[in-house]
N, C-alpha and C. Protein backbone atom coordinates (compact mmCIF):
# COMPACT_ATOMS: atom_id res chain seq x y z
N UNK A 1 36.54 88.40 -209.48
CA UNK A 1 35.38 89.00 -210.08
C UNK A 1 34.14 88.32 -209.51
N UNK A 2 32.84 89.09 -208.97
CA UNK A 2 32.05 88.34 -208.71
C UNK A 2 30.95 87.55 -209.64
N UNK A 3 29.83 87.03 -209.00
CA UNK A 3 29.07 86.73 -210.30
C UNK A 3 28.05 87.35 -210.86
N UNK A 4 27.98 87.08 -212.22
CA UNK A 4 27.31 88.13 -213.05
C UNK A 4 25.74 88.43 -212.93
N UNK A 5 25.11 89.44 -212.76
CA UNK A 5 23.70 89.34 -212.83
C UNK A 5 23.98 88.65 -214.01
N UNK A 6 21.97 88.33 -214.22
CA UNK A 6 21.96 87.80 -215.79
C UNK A 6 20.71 88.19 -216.16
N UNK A 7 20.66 89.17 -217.09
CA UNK A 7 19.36 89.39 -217.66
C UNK A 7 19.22 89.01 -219.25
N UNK A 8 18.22 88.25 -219.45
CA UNK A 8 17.63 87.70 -220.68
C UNK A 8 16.96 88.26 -221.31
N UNK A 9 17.54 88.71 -222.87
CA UNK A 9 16.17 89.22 -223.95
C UNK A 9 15.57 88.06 -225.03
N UNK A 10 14.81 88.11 -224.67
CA UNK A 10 13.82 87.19 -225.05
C UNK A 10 13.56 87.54 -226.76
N UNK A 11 13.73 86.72 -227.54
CA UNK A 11 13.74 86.88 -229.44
C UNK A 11 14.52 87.35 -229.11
N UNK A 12 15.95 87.06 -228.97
CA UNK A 12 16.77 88.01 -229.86
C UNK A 12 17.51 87.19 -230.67
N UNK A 13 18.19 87.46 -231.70
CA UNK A 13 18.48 86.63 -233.04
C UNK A 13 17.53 85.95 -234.04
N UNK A 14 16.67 87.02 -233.96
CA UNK A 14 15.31 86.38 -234.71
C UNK A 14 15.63 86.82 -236.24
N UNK A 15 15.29 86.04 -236.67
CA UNK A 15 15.46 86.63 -238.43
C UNK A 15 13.94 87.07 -238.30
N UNK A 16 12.73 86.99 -237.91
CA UNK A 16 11.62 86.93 -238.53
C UNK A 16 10.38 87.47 -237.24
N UNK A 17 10.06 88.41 -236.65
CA UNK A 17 8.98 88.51 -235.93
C UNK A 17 8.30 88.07 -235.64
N UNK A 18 7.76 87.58 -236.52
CA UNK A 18 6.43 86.58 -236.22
C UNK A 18 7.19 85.22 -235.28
N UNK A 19 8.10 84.83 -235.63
CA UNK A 19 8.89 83.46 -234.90
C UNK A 19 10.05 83.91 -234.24
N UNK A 20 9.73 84.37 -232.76
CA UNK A 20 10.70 84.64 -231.61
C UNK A 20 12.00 83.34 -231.26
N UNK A 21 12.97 83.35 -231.89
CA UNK A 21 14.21 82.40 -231.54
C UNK A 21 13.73 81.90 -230.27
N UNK A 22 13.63 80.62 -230.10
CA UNK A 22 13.84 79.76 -228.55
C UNK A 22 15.48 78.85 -228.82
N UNK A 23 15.67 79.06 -230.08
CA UNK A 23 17.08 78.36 -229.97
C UNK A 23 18.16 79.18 -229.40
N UNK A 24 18.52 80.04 -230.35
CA UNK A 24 19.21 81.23 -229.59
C UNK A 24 18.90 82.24 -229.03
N UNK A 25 19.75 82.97 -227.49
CA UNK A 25 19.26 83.91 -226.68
C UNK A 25 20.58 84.80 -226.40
N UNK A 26 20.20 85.82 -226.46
CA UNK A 26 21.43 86.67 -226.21
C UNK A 26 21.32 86.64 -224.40
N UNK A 27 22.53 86.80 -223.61
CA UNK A 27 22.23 87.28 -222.24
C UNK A 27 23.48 88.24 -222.32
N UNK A 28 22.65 89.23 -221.15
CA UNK A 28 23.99 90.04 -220.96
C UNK A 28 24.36 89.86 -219.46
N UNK A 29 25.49 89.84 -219.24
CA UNK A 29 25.92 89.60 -217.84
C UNK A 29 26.39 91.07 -217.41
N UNK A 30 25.87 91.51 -216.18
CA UNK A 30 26.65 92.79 -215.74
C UNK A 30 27.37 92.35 -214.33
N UNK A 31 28.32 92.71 -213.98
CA UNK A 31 29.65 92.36 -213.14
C UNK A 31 29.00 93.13 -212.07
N UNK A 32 29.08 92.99 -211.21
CA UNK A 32 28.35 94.02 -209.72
C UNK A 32 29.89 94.57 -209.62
N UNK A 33 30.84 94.36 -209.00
CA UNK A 33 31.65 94.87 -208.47
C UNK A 33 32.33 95.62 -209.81
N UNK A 34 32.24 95.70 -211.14
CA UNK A 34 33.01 96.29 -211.98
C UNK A 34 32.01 97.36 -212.57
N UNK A 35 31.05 96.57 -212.64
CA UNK A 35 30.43 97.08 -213.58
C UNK A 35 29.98 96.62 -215.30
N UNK A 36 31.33 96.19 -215.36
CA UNK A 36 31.31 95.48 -217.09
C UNK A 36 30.22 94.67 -217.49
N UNK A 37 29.61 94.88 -218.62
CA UNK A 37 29.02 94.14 -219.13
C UNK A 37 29.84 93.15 -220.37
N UNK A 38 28.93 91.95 -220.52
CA UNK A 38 29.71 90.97 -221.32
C UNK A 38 28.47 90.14 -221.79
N UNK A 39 28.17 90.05 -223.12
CA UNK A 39 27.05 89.38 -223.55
C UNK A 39 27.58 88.13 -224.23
N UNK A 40 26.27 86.60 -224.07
CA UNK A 40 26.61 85.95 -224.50
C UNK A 40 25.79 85.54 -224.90
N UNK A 41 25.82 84.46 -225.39
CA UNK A 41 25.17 83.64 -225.88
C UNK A 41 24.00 82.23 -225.88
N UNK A 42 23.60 82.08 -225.80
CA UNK A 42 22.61 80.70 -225.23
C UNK A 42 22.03 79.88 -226.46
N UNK A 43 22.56 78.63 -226.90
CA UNK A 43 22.60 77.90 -227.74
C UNK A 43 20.99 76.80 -227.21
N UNK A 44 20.42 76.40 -227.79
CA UNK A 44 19.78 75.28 -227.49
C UNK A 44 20.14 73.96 -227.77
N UNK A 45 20.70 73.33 -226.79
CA UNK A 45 21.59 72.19 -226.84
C UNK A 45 20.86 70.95 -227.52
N UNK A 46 19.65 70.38 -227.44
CA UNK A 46 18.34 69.79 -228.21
C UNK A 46 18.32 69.96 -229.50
N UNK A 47 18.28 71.38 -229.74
CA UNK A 47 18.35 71.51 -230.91
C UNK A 47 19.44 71.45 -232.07
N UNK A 48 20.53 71.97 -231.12
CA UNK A 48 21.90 71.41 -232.34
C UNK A 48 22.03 70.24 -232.41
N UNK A 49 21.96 69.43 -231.34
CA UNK A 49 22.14 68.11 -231.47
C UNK A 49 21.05 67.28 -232.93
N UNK A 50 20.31 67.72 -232.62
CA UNK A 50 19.03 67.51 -233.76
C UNK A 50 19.98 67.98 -235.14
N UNK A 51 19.90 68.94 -234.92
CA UNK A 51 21.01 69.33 -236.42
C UNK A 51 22.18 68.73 -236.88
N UNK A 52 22.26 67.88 -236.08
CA UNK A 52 23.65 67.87 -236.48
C UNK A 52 23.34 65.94 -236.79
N UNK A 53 22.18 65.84 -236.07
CA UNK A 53 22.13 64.03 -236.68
C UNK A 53 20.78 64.14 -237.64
N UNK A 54 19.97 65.09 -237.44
CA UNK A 54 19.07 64.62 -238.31
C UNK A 54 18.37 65.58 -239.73
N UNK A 55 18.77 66.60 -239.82
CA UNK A 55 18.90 68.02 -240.57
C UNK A 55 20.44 67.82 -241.28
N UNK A 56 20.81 66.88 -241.38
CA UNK A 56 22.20 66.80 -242.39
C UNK A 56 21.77 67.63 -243.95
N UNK A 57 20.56 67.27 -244.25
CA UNK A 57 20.71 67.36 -245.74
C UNK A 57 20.45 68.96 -245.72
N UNK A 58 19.93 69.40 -244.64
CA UNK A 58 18.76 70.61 -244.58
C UNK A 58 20.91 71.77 -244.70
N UNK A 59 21.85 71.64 -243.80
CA UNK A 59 22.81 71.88 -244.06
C UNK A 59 23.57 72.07 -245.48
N UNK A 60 23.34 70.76 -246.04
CA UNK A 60 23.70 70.88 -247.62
C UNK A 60 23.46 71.44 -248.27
N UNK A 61 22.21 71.89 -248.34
CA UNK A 61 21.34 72.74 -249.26
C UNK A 61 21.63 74.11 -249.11
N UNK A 62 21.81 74.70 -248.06
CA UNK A 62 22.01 75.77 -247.28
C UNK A 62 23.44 76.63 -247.93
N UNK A 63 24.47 75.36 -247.70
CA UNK A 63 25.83 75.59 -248.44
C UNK A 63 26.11 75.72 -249.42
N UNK A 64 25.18 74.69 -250.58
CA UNK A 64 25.26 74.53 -251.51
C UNK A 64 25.29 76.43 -252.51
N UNK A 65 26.84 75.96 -253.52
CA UNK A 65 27.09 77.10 -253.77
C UNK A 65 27.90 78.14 -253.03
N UNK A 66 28.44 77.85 -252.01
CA UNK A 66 28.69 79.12 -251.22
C UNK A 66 30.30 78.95 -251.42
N UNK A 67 30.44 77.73 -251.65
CA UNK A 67 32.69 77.77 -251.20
C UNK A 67 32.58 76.64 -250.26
N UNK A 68 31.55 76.67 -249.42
CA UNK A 68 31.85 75.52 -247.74
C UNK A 68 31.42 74.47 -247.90
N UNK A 69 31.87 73.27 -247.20
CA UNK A 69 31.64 72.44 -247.13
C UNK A 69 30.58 71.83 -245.92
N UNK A 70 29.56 71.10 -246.42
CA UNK A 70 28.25 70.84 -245.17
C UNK A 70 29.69 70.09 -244.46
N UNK A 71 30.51 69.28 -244.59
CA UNK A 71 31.09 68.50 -243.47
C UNK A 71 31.86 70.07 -242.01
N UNK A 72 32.19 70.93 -243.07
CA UNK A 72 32.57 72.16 -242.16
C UNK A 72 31.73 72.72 -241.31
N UNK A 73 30.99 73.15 -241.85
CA UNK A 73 29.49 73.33 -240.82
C UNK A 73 28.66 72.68 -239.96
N UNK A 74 28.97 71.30 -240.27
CA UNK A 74 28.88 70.14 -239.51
C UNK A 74 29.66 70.23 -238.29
N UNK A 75 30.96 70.41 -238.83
CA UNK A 75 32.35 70.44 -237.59
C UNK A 75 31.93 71.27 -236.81
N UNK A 76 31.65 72.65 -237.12
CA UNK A 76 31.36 73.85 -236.03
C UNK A 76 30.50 73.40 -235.14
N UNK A 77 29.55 72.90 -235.76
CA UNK A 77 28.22 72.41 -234.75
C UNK A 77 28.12 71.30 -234.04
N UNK A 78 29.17 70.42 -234.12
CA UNK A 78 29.38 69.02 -233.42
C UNK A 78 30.65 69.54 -232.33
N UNK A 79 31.41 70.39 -232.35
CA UNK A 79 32.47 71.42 -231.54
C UNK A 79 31.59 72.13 -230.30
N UNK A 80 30.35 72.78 -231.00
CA UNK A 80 29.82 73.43 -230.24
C UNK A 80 28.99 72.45 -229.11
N UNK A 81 28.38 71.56 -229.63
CA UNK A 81 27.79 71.08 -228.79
C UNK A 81 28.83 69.82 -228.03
N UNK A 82 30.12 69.46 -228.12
CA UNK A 82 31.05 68.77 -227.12
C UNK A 82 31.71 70.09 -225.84
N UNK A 83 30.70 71.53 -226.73
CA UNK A 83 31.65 72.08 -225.26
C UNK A 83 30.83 72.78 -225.21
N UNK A 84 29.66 72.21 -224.78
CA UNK A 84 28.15 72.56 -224.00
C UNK A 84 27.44 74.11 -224.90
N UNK A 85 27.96 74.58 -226.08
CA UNK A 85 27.84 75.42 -226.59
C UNK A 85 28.22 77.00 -226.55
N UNK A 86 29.35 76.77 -225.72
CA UNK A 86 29.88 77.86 -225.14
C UNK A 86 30.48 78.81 -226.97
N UNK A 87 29.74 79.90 -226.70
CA UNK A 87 30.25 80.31 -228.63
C UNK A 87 31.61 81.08 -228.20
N UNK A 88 31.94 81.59 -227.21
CA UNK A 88 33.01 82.26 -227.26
C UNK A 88 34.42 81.19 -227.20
N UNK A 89 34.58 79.96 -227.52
CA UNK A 89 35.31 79.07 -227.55
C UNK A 89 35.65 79.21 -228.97
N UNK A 90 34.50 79.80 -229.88
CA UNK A 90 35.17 79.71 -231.14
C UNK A 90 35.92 80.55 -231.90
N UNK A 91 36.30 80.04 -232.91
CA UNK A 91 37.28 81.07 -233.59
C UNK A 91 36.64 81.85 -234.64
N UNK A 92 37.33 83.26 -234.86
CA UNK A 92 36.72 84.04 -235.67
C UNK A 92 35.62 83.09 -237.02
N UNK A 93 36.86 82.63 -237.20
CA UNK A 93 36.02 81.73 -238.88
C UNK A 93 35.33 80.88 -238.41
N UNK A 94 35.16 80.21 -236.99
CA UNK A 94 33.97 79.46 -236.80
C UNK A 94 32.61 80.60 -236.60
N UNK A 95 33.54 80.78 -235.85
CA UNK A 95 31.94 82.03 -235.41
C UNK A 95 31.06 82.88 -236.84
N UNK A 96 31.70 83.54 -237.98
CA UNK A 96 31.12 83.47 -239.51
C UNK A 96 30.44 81.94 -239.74
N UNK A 97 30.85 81.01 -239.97
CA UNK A 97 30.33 79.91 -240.00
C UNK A 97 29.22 79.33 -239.09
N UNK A 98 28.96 79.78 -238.08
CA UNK A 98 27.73 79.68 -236.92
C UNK A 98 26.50 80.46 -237.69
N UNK A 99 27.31 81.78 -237.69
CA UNK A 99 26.37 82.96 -237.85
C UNK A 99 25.40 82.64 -239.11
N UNK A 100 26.40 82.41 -240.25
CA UNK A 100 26.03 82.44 -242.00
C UNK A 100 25.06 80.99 -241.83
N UNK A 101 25.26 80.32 -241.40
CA UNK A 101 24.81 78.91 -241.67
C UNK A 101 24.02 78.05 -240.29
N UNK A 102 24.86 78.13 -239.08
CA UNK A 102 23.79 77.45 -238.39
C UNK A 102 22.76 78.16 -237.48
N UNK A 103 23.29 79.35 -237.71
CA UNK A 103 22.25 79.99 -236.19
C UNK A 103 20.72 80.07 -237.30
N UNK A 104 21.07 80.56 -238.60
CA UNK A 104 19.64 80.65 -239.49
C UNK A 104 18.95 79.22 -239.44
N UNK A 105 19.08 77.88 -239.46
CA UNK A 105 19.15 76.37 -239.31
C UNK A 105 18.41 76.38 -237.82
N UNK A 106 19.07 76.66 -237.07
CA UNK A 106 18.65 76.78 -235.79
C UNK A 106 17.50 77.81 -235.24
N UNK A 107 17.19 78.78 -235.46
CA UNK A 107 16.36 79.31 -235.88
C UNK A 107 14.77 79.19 -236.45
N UNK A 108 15.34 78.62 -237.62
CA UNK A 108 14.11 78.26 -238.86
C UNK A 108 12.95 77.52 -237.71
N UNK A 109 11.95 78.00 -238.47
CA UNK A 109 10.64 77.23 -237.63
C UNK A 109 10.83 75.90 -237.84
N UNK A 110 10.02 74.86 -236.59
CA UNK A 110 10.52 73.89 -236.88
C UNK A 110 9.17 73.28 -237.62
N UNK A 111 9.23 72.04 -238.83
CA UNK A 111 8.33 71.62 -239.49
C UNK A 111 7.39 70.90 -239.28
């Protein structure tokens, strides 16, 4: 297979208009020789890392009430960033767990 164009949309995974995501970016890759497209993902590696040592409590709060545990959501996001943030590494129930909890975290304006 050869390699993928790569075109970038810029805000996408925004909860909020006014504040265009720089953490997360969707890309879509199109295959020249196939054709296929395959979209992924683009994590901001800075920023999880930040989340994950210094936004502990900001996690807790987040969970609090839901069934999960901040140490679980913790796990997803310390996973993600030992494997450069590649999201398609994860598993269904991580990936709910990204979505519900850290991509909004990641996201959020910062203070």
């Amino acid at each position: 297979m050869s390699r993928p164009l790569r075109i970038e949309f810029a805000g996408a995974f925004c909860h909020d208009d006014n504040f265009p995501s720089r953490s997360v970016k969707l890309n879509r890759d199109i295959y020249s020789d196939t054709g296929q497209e395959e979209l992924k993902m683009d994590i901001n590696m800075s920023q999880l890392k930040n989340l994950i040592s210094r936004r502990a409590d900001e996690v807790a709060q987040i969970v609090e009430g839901t069934g999960y545990l901040p140490r679980t959501v913790l796990g997803v996001a310390t996973y993600l960033l030992d494997n450069e943030g590649d999201y398609d590494l994860l598993t269904d129930k991580q990936k709910a767990t990204f979505d519900k909890f850290i991509k909004p975290l990641l996201e959020k304006p910062r203070r």
